[in-house]
C-alpha atoms as a PDB file:
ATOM      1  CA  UNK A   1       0.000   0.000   0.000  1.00  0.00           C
ATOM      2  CA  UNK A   2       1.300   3.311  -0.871  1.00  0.00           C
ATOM      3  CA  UNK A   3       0.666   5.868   2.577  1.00  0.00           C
ATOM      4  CA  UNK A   4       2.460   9.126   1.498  1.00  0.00           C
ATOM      5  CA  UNK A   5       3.856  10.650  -1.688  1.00  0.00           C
ATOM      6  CA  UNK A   6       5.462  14.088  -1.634  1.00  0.00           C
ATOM      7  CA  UNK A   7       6.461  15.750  -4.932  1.00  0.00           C
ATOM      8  CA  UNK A   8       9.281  17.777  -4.174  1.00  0.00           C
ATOM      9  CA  UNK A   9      11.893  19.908  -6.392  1.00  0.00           C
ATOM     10  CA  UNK A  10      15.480  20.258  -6.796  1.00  0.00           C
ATOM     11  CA  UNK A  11      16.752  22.868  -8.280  1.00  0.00           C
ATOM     12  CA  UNK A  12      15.470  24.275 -12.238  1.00  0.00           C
ATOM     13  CA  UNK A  13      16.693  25.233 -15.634  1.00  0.00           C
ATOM     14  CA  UNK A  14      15.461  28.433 -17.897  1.00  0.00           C
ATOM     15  CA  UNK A  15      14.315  27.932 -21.526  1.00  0.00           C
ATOM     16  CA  UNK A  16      11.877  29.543 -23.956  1.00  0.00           C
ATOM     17  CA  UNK A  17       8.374  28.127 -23.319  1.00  0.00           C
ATOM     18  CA  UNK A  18       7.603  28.232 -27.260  1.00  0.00           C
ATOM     19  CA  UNK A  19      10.000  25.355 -27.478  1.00  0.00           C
ATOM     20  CA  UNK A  20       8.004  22.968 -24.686  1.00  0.00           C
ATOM     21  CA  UNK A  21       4.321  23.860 -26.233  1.00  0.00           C
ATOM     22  CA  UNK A  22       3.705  24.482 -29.994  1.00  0.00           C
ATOM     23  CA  UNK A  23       0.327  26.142 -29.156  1.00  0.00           C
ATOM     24  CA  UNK A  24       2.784  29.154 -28.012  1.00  0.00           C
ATOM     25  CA  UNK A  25       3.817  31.186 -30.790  1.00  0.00           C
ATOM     26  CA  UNK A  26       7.451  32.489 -31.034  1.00  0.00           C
ATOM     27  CA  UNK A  27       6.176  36.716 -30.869  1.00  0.00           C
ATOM     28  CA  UNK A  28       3.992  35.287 -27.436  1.00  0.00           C
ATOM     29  CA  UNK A  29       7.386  33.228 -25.612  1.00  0.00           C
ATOM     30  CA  UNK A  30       9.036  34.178 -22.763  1.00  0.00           C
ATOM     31  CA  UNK A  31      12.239  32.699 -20.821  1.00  0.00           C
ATOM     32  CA  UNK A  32      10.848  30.313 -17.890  1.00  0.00           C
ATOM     33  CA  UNK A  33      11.897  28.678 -15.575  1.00  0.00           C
ATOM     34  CA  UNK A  34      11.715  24.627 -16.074  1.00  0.00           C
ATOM     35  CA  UNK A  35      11.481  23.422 -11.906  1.00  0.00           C
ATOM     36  CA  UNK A  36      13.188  19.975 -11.824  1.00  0.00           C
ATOM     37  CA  UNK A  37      10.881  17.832  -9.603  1.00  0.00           C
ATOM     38  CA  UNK A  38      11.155  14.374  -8.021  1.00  0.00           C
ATOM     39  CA  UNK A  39       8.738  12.481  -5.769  1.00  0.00           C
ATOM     40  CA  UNK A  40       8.968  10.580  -2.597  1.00  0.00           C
ATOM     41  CA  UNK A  41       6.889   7.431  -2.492  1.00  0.00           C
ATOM     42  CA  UNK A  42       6.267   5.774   0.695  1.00  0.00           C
ATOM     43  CA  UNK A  43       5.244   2.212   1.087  1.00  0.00           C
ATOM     44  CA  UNK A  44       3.795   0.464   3.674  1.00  0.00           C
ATOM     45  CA  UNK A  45       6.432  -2.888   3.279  1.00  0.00           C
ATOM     46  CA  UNK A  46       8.664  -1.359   0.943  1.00  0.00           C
ATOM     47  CA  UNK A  47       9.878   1.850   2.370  1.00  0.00           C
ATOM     48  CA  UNK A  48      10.871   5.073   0.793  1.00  0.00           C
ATOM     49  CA  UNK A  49      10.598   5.653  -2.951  1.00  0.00           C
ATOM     50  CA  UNK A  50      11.564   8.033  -5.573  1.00  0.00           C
ATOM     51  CA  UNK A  51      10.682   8.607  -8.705  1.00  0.00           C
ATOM     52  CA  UNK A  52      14.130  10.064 -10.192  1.00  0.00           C
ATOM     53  CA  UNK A  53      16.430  12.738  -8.148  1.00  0.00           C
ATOM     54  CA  UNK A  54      15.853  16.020  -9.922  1.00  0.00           C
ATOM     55  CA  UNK A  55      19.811  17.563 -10.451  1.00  0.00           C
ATOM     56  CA  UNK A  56      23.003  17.735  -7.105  1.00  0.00           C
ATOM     57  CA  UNK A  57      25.471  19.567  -7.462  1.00  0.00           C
ATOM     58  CA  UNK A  58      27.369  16.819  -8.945  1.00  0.00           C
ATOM     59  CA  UNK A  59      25.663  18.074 -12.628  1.00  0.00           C
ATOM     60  CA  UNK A  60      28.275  21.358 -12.408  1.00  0.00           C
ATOM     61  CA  UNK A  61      31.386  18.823 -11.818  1.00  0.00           C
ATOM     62  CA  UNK A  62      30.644  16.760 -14.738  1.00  0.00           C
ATOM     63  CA  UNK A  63      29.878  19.948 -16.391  1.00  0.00           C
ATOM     64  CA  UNK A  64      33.317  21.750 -16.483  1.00  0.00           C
ATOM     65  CA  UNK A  65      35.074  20.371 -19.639  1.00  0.00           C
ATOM     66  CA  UNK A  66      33.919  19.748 -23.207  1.00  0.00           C
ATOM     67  CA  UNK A  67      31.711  17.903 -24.719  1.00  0.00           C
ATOM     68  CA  UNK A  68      29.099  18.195 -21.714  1.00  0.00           C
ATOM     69  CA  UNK A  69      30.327  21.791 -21.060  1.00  0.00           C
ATOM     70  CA  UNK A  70      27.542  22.449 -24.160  1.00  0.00           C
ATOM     71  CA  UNK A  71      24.773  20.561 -22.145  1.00  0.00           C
ATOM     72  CA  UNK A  72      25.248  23.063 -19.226  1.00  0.00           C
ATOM     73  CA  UNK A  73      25.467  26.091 -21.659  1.00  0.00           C
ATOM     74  CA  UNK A  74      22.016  25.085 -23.318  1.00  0.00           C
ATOM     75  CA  UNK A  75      19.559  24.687 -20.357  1.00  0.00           C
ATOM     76  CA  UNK A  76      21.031  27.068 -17.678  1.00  0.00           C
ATOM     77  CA  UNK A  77      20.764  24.716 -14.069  1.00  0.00           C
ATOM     78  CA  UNK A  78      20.263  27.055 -11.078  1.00  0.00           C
ATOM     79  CA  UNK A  79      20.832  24.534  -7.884  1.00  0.00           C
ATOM     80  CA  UNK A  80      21.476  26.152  -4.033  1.00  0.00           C
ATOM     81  CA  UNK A  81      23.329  23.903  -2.321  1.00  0.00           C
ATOM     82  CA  UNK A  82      20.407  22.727  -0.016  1.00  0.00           C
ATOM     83  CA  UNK A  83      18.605  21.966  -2.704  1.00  0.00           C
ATOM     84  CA  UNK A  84      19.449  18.156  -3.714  1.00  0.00           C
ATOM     85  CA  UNK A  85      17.266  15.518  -3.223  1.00  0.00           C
ATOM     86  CA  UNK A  86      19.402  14.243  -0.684  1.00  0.00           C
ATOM     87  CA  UNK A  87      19.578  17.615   1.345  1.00  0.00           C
ATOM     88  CA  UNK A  88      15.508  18.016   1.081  1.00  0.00           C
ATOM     89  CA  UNK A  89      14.561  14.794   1.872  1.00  0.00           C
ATOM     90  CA  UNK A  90      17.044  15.027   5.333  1.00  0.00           C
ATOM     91  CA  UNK A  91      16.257  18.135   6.455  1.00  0.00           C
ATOM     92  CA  UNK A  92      12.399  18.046   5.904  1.00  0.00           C
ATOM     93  CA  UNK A  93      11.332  14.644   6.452  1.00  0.00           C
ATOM     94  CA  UNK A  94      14.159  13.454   8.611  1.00  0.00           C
ATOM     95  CA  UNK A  95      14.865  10.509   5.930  1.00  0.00           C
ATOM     96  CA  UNK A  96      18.702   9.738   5.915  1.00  0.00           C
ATOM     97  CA  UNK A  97      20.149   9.037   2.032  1.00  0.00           C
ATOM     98  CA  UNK A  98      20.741   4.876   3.336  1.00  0.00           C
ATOM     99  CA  UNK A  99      16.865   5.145   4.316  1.00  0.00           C
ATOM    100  CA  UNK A 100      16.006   5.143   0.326  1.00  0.00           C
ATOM    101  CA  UNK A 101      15.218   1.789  -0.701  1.00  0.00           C
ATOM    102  CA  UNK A 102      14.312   2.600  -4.153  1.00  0.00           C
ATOM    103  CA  UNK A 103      15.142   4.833  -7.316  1.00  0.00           C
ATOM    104  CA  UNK A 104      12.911   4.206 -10.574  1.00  0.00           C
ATOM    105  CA  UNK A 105      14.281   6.635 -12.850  1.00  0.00           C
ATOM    106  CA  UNK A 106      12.053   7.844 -15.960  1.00  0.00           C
ATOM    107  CA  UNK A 107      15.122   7.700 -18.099  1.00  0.00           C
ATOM    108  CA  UNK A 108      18.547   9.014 -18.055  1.00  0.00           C
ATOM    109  CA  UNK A 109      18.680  12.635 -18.784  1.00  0.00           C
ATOM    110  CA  UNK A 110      20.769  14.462 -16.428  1.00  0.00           C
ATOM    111  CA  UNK A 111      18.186  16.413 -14.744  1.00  0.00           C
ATOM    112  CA  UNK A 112      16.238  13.156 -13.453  1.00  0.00           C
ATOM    113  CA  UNK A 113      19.561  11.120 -12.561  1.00  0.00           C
ATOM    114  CA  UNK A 114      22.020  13.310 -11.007  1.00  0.00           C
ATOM    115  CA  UNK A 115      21.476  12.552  -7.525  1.00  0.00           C
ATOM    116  CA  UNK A 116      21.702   8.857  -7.831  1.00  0.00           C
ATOM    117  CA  UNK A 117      25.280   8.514  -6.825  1.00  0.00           C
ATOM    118  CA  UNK A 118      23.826  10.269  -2.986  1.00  0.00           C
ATOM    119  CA  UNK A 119      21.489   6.985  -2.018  1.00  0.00           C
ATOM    120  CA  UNK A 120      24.338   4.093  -1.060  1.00  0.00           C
ATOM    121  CA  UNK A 121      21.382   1.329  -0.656  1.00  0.00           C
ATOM    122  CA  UNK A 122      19.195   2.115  -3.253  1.00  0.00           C
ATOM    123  CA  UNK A 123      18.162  -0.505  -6.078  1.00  0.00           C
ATOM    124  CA  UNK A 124      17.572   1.442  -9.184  1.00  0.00           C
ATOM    125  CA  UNK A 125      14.384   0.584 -11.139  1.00  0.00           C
ATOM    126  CA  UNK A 126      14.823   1.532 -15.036  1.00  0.00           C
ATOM    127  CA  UNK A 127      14.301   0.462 -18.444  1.00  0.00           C
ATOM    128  CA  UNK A 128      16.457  -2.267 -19.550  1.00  0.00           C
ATOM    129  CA  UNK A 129      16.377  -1.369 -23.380  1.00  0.00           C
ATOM    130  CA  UNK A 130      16.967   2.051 -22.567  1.00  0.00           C
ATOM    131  CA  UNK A 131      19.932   1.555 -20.323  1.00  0.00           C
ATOM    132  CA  UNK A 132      21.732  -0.870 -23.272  1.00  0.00           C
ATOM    133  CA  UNK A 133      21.000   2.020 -26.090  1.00  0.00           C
ATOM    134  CA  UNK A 134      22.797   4.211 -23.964  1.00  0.00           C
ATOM    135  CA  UNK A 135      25.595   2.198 -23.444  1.00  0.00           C
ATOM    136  CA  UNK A 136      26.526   1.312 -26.893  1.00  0.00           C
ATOM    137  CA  UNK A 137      26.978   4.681 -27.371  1.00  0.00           C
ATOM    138  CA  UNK A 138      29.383   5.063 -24.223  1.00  0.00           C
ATOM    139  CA  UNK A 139      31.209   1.909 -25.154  1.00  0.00           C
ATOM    140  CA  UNK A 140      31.829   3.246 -29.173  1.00  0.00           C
ATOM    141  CA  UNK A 141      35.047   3.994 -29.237  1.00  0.00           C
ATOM    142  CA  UNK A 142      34.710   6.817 -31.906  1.00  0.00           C
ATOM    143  CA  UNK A 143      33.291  10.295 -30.317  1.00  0.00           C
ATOM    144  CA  UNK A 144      31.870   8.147 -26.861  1.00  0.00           C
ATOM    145  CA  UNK A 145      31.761  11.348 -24.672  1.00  0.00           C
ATOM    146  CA  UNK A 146      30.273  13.317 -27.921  1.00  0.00           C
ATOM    147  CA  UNK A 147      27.910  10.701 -28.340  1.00  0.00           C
ATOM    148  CA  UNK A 148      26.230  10.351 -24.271  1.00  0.00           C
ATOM    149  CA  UNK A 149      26.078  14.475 -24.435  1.00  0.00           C
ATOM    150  CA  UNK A 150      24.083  14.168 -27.747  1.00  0.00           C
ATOM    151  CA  UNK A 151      21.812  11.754 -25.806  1.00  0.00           C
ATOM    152  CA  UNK A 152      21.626  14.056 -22.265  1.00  0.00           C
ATOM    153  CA  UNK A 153      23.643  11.483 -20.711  1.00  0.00           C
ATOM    154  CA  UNK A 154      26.158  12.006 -18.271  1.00  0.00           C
ATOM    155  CA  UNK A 155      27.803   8.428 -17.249  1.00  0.00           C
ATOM    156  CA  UNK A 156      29.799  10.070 -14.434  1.00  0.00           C
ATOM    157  CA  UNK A 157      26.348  10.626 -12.483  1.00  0.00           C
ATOM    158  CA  UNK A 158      25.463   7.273 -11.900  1.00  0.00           C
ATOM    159  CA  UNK A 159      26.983   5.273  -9.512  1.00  0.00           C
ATOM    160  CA  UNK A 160      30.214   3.169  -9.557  1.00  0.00           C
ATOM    161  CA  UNK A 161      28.122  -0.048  -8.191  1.00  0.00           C
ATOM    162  CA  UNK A 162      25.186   1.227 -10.478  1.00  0.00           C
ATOM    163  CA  UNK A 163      24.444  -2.491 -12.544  1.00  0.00           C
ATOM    164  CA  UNK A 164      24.640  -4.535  -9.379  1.00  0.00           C
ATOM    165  CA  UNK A 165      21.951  -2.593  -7.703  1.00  0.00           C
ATOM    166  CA  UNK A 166      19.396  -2.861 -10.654  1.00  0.00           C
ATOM    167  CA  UNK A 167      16.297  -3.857 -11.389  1.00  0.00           C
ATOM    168  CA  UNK A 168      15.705  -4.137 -15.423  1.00  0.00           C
ATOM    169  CA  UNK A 169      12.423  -3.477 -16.617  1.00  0.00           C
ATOM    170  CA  UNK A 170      12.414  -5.192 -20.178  1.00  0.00           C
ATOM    171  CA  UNK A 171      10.038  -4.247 -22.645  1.00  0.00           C
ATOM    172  CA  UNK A 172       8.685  -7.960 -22.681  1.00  0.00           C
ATOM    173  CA  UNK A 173       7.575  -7.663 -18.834  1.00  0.00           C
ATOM    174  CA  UNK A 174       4.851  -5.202 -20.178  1.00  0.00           C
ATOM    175  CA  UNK A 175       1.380  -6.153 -20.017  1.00  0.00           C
ATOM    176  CA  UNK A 176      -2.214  -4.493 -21.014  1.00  0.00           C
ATOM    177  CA  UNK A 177      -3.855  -3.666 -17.557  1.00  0.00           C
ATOM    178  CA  UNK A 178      -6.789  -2.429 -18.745  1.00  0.00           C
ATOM    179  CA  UNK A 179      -8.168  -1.424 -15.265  1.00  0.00           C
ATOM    180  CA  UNK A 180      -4.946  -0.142 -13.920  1.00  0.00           C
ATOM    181  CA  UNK A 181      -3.512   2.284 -16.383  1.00  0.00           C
ATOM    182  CA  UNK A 182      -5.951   2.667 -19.947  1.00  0.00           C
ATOM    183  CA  UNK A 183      -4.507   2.511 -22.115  1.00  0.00           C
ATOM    184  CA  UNK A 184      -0.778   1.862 -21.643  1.00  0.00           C
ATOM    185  CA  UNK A 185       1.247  -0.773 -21.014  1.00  0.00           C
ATOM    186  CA  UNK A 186       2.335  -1.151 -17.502  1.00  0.00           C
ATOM    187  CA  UNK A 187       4.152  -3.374 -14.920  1.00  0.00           C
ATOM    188  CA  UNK A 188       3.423  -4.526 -11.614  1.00  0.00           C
ATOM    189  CA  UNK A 189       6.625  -3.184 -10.164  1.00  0.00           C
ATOM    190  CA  UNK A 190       6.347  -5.575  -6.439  1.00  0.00           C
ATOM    191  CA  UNK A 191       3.669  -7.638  -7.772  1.00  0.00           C
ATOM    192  CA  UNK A 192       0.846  -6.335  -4.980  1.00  0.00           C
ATOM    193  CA  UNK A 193      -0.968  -4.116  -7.339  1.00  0.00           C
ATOM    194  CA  UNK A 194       0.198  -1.173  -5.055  1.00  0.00           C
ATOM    195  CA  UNK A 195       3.077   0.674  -7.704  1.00  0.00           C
ATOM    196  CA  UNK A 196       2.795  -0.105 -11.187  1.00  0.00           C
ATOM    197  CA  UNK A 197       5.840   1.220 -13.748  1.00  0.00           C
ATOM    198  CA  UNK A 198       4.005   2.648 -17.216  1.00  0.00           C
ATOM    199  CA  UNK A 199       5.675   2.638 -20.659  1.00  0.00           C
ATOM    200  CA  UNK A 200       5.412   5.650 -22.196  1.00  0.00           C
ATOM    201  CA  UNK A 201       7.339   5.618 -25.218  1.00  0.00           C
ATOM    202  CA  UNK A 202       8.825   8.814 -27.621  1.00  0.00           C
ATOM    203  CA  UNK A 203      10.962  10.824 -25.341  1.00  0.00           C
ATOM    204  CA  UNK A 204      14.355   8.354 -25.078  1.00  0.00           C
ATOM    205  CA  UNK A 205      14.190   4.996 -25.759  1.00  0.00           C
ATOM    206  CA  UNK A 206      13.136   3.053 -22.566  1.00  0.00           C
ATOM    207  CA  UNK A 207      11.136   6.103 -21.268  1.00  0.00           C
ATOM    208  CA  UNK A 208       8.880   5.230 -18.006  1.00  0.00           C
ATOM    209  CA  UNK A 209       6.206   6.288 -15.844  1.00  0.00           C
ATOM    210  CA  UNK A 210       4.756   5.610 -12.444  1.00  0.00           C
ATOM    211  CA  UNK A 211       1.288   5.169 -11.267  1.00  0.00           C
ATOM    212  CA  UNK A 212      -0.124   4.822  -7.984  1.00  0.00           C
ATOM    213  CA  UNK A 213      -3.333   5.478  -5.451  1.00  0.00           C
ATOM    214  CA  UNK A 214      -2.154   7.027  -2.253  1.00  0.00           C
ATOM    215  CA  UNK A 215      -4.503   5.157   0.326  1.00  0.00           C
ATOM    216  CA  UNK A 216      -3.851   6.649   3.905  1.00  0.00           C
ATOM    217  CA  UNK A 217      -6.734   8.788   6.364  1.00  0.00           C
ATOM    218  CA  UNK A 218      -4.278  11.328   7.318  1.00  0.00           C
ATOM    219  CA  UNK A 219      -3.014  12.103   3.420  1.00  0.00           C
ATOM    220  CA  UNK A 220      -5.151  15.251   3.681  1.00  0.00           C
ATOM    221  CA  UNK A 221      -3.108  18.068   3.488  1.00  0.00           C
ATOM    222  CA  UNK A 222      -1.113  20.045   0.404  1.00  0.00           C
ATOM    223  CA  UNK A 223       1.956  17.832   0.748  1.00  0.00           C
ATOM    224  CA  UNK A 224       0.595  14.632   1.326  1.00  0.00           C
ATOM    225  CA  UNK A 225      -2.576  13.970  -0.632  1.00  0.00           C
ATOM    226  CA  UNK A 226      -4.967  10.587  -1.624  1.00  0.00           C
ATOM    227  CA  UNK A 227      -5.692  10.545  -4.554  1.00  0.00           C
ATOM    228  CA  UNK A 228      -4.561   8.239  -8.097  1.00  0.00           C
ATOM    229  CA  UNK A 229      -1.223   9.688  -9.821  1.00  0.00           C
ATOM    230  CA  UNK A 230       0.864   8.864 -12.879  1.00  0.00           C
ATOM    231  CA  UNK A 231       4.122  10.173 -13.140  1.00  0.00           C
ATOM    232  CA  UNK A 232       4.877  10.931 -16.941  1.00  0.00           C
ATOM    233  CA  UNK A 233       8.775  12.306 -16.396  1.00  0.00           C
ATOM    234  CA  UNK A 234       9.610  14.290 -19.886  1.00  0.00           C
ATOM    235  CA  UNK A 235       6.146  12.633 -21.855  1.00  0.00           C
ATOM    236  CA  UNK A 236       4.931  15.914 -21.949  1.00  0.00           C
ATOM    237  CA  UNK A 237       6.915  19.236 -20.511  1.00  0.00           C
ATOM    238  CA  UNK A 238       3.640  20.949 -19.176  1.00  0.00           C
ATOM    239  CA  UNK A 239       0.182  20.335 -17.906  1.00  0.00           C
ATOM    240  CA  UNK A 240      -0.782  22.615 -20.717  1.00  0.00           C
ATOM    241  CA  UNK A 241       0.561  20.399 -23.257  1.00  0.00           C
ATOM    242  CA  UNK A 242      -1.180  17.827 -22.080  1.00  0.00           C
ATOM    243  CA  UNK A 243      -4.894  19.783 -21.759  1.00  0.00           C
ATOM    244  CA  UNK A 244      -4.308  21.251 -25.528  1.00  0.00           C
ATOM    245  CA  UNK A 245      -2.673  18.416 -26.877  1.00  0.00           C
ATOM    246  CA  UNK A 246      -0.089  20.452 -28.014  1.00  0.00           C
ATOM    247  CA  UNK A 247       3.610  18.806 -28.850  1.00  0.00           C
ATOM    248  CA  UNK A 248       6.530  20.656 -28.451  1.00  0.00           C
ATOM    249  CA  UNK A 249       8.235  22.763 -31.315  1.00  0.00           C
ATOM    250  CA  UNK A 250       9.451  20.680 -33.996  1.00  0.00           C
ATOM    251  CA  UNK A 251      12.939  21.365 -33.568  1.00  0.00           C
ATOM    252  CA  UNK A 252      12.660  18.700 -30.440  1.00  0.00           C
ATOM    253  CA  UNK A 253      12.379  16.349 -32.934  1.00  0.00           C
ATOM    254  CA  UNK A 254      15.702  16.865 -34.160  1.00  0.00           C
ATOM    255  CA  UNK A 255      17.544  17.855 -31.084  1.00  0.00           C
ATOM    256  CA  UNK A 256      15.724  15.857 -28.033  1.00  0.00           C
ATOM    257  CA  UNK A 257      13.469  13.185 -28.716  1.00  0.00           C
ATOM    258  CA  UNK A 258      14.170   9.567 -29.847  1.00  0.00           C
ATOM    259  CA  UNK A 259      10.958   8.690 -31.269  1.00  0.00           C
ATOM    260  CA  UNK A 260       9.206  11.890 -32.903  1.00  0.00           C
ATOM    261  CA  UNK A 261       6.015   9.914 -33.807  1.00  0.00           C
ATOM    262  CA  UNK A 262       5.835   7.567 -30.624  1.00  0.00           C
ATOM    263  CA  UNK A 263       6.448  11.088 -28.433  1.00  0.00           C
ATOM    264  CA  UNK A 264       2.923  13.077 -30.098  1.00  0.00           C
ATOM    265  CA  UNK A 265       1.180   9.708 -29.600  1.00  0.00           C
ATOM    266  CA  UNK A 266       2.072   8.937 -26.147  1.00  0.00           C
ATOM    267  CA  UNK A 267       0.881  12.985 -25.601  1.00  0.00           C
ATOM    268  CA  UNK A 268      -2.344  12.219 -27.430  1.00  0.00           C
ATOM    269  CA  UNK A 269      -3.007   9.235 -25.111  1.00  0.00           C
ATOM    270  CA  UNK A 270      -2.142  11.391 -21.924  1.00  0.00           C
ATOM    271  CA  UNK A 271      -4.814  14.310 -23.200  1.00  0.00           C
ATOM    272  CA  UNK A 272      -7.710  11.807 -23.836  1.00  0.00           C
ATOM    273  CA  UNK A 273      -6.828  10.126 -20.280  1.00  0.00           C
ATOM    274  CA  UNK A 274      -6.685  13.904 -18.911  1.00  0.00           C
ATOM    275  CA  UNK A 275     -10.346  14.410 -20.585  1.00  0.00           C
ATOM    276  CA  UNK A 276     -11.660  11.063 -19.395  1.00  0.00           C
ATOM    277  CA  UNK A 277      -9.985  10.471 -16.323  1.00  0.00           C
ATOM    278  CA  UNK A 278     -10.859  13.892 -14.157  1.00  0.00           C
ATOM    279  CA  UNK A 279      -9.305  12.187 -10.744  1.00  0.00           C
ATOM    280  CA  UNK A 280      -6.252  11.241 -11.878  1.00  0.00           C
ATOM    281  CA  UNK A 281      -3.375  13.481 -11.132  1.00  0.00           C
ATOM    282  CA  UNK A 282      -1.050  13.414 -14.063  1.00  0.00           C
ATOM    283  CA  UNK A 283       2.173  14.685 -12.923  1.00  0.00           C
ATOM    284  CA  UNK A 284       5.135  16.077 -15.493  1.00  0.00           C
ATOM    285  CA  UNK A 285       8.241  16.453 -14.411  1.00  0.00           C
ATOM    286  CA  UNK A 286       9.032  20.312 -15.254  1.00  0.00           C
ATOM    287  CA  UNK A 287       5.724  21.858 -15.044  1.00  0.00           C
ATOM    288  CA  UNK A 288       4.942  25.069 -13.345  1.00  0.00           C
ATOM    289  CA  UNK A 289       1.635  24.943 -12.819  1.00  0.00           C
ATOM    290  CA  UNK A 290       2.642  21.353 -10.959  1.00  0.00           C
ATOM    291  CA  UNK A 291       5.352  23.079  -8.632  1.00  0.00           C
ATOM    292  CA  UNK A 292       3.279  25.737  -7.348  1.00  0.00           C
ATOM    293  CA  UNK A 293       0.297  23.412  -6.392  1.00  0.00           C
ATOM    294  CA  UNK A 294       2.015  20.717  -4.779  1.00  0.00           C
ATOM    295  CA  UNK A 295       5.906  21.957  -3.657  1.00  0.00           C
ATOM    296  CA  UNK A 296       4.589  25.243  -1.571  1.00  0.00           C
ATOM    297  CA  UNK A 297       4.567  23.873   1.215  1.00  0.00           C
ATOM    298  CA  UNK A 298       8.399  23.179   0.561  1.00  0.00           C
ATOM    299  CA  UNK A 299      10.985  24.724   2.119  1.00  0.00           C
ATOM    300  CA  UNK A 300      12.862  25.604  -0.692  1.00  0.00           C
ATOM    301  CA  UNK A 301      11.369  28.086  -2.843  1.00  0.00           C
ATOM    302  CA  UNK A 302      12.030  29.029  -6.606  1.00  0.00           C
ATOM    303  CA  UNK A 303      10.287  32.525  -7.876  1.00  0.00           C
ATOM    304  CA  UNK A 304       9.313  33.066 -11.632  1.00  0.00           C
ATOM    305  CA  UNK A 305      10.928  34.874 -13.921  1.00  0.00           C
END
């Protein structure tokens, strides 16, 4: 049973909005800030969960030097140093970095992974096809550095011990649950029907999602809420791209995404389950509109622009 979950932030980046959401037109964009959020899980047998780590200040060390000097220079990261997941969860909820049983990360983009190397005992939960298509590209011997910047990945941010802590979702543990999470595939992550991990293809290959019900009397307040959520990482950028079913600029398709025509899909499927779904709580991982409803109550505060 899932008794608490906390979305929480850690630290941003700046970019034109016309980029994120088409339905903005270039003359109409502004420069905004992009909050990088994670989200504590709690389980009643499984402990403390989190759905990636948001940046640490280990993104500016592996930062300094060319090629991932450019990665830095093209989404601006603004991190105080008591903002890391590690720092947040300590000093507001008490919870000690060995006290994190488990990391499911969406997919390996900087932003969502660079606090893994900060939680010794965690098992990490991620996409097995995902986590090979990056590393043929760190193991190519021509360009390999060139190549993991060109896919946001940083291998220096995950752990040393990273393999040997894993838990591989495959693309052939995937099943239709039409009851749980309509209408994408989805896995029953500790097979009690309590945390199920969604595919949600487009954005990198092996991207994932979470879904859940928070089921506890005293989830009543901002922080802390009951209520059904799915977790959609970087499926869509904004809750406004999901209500006007509006992709992000076509350059994307060139620079970010792996899968143009799998990314607009998966967004179609997220607006019709925003339209048909009205209790669900459909969660992206950058949106403004998400930070100021559910991280006020945080102690660490960003401002806009």
């Amino acid at each position: 049973m899932i008794t608490s979950t906390k979305i929480l932030c850690s630290g941003y980046c700046t970019h034109s909005n016309h980029i994120t959401d088409s339905s903005i037109s270039y003359w109409n964009s502004e420069i905004i800030k992009f909050p990088s959020l994670f989200v504590l899980i709690q389980h009643s047998k499984f402990g403390n969960i989190l759905f990636d780590t948001g940046y640490s200040s280990r993104f500016y060390k592996e930062t300094q030097f060319m090629p991932y000097l450019l990665y830095g220079k093209l989404t601006p990261v603004f991190l105080k140093e008591n903002e890391s997941a590690m720092e947040i969860l300590k000093v507001q909820f008490g919870i000690l970095p060995q006290d994190v049983n488990y990391i499911i990360i969406s997919h390996f983009h900087a932003d969502h992974i660079s606090g893994l190397r900060d939680f010794p005992n965690a098992k990490f939960v991620y996409s097995k096809e995902g986590f090979e298509y990056l590393k043929e590209r760190k193991q190519s011997c021509c360009c390999r550095d060139i190549r993991c910047c060109v896919n946001g990945f940083i291998p220096n941010l995950l752990p040393d011990d990273f393999e040997k802590r894993s838990i591989q979702v495959s693309e052939t543990q995937f099943s239709n649950h039409v009851t749980i999470v309509p209408p994408f595939k989805s896995f029953d992550l500790f097979g009690d029907h309590s945390l199920f991990i969604v595919d949600l293809p487009g954005h990198c290959k092996g991207h994932l999602g979470c879904y859940f019900t928070v089921s506890c009397e005293e989830a009543s307040n901002q922080d802390n809420k009951n209520g059904t959520f799915l977790l959609i990482g970087d499926a869509a950028w904004s809750s406004n791209a999901i209500i006007n079913a509006s992709p992000p600029h076509l350059v994307t398709k060139y620079l970010v995404q792996y899968d143009w025509n799998a990314y607009c899909h998966t967004l179609q499927t997220l607006h019709k389950l925003w339209k048909e779904e009205k209790n669900l709580k459909i969660i992206p991982s950058h949106c403004w509109k998400i930070y100021e409803e559910y991280c006020s109550n945080n102690c660490y505060k960003i401002s806009k622009l």
